[in-house]
C-alpha atoms as a PDB file:
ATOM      1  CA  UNK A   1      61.129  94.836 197.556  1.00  0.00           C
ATOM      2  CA  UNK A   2      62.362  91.346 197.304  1.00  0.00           C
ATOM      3  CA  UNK A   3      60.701  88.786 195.713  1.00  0.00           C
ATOM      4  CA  UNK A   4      59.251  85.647 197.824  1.00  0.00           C
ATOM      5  CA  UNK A   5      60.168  82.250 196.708  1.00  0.00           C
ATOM      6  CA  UNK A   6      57.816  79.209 195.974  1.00  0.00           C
ATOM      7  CA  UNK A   7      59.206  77.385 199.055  1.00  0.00           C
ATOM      8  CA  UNK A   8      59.069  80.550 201.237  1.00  0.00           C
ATOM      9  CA  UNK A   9      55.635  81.301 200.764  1.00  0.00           C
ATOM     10  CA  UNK A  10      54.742  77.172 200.522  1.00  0.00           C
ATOM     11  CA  UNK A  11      55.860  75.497 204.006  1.00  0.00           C
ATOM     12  CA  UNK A  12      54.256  72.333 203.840  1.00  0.00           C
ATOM     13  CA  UNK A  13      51.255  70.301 202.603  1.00  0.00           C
ATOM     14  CA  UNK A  14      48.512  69.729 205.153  1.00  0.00           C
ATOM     15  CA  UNK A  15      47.128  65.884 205.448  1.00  0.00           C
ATOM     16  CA  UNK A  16      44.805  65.348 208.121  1.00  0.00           C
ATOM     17  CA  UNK A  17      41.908  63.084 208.490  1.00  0.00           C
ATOM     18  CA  UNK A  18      39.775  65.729 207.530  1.00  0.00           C
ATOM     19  CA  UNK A  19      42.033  66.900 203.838  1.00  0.00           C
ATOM     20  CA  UNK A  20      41.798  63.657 202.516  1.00  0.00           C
ATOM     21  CA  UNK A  21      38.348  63.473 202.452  1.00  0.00           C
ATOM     22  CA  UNK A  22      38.174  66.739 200.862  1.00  0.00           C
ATOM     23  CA  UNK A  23      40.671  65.203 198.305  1.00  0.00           C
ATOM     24  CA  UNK A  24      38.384  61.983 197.687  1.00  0.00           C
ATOM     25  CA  UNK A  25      35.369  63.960 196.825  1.00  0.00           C
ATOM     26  CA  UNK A  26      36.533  64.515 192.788  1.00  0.00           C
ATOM     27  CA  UNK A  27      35.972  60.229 192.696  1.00  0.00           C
ATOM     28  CA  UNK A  28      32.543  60.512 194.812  1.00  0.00           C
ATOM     29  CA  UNK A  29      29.648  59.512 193.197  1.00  0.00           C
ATOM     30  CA  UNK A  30      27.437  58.162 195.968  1.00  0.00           C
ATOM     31  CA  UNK A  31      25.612  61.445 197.151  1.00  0.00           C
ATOM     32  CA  UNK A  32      24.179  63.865 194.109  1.00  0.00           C
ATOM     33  CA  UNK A  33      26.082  66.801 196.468  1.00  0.00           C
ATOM     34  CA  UNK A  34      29.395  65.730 196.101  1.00  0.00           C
ATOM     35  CA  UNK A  35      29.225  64.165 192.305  1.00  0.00           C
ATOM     36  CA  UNK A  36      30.000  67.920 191.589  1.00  0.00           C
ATOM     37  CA  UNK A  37      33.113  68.394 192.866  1.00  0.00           C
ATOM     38  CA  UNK A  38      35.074  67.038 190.049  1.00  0.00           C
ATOM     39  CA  UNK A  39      37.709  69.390 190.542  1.00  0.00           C
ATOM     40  CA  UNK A  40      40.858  67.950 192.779  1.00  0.00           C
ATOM     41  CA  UNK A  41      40.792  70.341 196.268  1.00  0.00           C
ATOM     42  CA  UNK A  42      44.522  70.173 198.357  1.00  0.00           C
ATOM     43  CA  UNK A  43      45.340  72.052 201.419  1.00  0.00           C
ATOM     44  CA  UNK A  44      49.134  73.549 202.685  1.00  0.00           C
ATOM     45  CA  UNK A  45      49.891  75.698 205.369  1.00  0.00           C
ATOM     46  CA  UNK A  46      51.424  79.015 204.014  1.00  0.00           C
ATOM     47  CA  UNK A  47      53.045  82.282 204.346  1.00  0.00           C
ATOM     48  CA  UNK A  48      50.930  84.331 206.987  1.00  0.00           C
ATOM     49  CA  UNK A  49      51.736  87.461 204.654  1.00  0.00           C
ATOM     50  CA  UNK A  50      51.214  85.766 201.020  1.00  0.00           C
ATOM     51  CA  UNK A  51      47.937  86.707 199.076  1.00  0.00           C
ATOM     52  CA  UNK A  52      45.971  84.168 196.912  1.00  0.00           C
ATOM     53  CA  UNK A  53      47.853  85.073 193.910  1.00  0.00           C
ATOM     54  CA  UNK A  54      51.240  84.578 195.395  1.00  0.00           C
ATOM     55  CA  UNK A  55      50.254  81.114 196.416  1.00  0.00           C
ATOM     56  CA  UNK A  56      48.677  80.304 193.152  1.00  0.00           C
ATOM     57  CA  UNK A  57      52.153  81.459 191.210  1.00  0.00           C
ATOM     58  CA  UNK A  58      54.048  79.425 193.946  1.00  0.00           C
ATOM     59  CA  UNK A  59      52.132  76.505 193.583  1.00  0.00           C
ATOM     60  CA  UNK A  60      52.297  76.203 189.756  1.00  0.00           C
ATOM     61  CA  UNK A  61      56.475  76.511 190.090  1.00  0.00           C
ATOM     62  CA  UNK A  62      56.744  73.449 192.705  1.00  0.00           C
ATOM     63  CA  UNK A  63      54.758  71.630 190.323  1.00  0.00           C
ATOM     64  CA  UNK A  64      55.592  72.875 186.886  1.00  0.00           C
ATOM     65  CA  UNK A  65      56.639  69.146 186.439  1.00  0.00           C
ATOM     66  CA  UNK A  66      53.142  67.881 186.573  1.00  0.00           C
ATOM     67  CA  UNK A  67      51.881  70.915 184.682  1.00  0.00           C
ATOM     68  CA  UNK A  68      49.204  71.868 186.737  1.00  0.00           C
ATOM     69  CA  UNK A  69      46.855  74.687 186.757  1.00  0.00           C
ATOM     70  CA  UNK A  70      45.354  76.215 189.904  1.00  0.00           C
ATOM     71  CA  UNK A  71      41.425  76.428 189.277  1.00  0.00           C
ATOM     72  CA  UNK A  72      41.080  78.826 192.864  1.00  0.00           C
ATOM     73  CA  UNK A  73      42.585  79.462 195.807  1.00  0.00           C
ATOM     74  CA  UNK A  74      40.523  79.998 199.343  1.00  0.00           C
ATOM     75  CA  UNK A  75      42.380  80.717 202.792  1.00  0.00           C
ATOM     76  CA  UNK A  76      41.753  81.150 206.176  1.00  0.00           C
ATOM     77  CA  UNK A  77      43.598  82.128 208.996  1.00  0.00           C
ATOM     78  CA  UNK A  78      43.955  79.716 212.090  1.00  0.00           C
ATOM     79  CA  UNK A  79      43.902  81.275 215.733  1.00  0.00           C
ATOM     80  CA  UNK A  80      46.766  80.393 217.987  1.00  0.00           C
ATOM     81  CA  UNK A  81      45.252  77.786 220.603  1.00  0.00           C
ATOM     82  CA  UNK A  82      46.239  77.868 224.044  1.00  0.00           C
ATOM     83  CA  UNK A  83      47.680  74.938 225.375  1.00  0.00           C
ATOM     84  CA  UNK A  84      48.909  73.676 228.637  1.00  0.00           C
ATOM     85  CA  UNK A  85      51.161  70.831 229.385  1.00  0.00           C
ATOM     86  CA  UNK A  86      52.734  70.332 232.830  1.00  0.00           C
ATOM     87  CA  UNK A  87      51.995  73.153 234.311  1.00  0.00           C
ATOM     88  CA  UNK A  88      53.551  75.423 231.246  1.00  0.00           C
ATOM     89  CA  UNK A  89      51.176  78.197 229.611  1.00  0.00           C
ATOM     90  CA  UNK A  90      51.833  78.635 226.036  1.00  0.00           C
ATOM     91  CA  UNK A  91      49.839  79.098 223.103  1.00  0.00           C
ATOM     92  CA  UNK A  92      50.202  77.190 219.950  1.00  0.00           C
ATOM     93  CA  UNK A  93      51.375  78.900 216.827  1.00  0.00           C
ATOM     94  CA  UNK A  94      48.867  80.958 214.381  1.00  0.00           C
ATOM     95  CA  UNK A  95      48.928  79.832 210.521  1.00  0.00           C
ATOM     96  CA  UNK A  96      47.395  80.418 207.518  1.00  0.00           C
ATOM     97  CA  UNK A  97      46.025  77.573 205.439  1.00  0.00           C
ATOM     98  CA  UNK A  98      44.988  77.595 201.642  1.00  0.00           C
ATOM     99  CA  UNK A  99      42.701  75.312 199.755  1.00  0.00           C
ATOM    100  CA  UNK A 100      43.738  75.077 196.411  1.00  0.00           C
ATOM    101  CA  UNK A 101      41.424  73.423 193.737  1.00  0.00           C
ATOM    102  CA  UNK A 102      43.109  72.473 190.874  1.00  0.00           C
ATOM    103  CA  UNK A 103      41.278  71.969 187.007  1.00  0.00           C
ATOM    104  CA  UNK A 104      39.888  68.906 186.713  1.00  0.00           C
ATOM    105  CA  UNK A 105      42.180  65.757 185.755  1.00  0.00           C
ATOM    106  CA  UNK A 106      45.231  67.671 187.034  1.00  0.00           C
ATOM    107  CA  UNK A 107      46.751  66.141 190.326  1.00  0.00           C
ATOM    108  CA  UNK A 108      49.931  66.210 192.473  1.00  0.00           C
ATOM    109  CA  UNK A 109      50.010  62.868 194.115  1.00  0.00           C
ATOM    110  CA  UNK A 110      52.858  60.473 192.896  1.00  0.00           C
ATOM    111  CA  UNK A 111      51.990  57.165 191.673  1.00  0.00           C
ATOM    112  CA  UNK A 112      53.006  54.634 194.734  1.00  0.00           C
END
């Protein structure tokens, strides 16, 4: 069986409104709930067949660089949604999404 690569089972990093508020919570101190969450938390849409293990391995290759270390990984799947526009039925696609918490200090954000 062949081997996946990092980029294969990686397609992209997911930033939304929604994931970088879930990123901001390691520097939150303002509610005694989130003050916990010291651990960095990033999300990327991924191979529909790779397992939490794959991802994790994948993860720490891209970055090896940085030298991170993933903490956990959590993923869900994402229904296809139907859509309509001009009169066309489709549906849009199904992915998989993983939330990756990293150990705490570690990031993957350049410096800007």
């Amino acid at each position: 069986m062949l081997e996946k690569g990092p980029y294969h089972i990686i397609k992209s990093r997911h930033v939304t409104e929604k994931t970088t508020v879930l990123e901001g919570l390691q520097h939150s101190t303002s509610n005694k709930c989130t003050a916990k969450c010291s651990s960095p938390k990033y999300v990327f849409i991924v191979d529909k067949d790779a397992n939490k293990v794959e991802i994790a391995r994948a993860l720490e290759k891209i970055y090896a660089e940085k030298k991170i270390k993933v903490k956990a990984v959590n993923t869900l799947n994402v229904k296809p949604k139907k859509r309509r526009v001009r009169g066309y039925k489709g549906f849009r696609p199904a992915v998989k999404k993983a939330i990756v918490t990293l150990e705490s200090g570690d990031s993957i954000d350049e410096a800007v």
